[in-house]
C-alpha atoms as a PDB file:
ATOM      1  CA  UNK A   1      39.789  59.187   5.464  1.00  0.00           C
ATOM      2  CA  UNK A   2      43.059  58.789   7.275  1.00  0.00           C
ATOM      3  CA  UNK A   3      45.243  61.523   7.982  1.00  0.00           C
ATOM      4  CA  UNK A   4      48.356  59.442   7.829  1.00  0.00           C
ATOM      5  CA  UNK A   5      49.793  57.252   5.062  1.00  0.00           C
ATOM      6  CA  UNK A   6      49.163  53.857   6.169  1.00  0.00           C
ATOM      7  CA  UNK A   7      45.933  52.281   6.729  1.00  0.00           C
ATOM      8  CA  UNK A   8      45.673  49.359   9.316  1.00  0.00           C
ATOM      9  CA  UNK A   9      44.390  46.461   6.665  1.00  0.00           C
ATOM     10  CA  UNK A  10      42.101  43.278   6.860  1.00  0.00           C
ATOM     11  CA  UNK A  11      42.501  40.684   3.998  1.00  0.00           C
ATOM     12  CA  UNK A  12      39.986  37.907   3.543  1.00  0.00           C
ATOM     13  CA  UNK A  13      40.460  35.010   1.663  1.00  0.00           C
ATOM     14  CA  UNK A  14      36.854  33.333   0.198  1.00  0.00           C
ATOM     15  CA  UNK A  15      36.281  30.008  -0.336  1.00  0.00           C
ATOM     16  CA  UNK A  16      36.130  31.241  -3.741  1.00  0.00           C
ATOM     17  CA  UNK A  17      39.481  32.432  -4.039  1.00  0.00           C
ATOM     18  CA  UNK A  18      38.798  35.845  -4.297  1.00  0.00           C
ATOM     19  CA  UNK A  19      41.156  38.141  -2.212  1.00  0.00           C
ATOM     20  CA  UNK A  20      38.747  40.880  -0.578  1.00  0.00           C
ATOM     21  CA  UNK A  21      40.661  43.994   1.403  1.00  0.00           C
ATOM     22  CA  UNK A  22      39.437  46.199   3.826  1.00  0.00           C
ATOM     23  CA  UNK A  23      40.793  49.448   5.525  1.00  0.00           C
ATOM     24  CA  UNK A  24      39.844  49.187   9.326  1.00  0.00           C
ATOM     25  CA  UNK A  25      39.424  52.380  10.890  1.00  0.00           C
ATOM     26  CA  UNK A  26      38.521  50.876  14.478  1.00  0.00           C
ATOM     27  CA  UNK A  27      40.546  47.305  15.028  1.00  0.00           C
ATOM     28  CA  UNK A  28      39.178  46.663  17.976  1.00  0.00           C
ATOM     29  CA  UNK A  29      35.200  46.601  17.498  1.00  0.00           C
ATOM     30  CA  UNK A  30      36.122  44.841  14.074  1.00  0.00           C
ATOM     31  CA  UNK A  31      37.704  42.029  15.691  1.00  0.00           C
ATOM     32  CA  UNK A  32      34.894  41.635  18.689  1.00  0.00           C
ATOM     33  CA  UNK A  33      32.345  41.436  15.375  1.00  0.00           C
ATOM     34  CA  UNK A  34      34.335  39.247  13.550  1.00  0.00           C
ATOM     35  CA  UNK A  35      34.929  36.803  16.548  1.00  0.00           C
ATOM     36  CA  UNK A  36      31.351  37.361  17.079  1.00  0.00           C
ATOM     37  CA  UNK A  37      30.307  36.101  13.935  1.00  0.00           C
ATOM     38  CA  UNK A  38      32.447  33.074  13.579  1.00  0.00           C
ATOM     39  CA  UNK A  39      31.344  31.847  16.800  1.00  0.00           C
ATOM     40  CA  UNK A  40      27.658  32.315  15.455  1.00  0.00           C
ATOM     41  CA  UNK A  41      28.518  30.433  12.374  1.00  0.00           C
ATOM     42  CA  UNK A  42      30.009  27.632  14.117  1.00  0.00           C
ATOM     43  CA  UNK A  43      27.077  27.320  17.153  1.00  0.00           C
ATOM     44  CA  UNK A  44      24.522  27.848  13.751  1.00  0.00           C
ATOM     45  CA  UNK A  45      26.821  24.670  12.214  1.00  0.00           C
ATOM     46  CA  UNK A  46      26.478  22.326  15.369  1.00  0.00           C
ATOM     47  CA  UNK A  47      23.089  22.666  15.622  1.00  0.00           C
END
């Protein structure tokens, strides 16, 4: 829970459509996983 009134936010857009939200409570590690990931995803792609 935050103790403040505004939440630092993460919207993803799926291939789908869908609109999927998130509340990040550490930016910083979230963004290191999330490059993380999408340079897996690519490297997995070339191969």
């Amino acid at each position: 829970m935050s103790k403040g009134l505004f939440f630092k936010g993460l919207s993803i857009r799926l291939n789908s459509g869908e609109l999927v939200d998130f509340r990040i409570f550490a930016p910083k590690k979230w963004k290191a996983e999330i490059e993380n990931a999408m340079a897996n995803n690519l490297s997995a792609g070339l191969a």
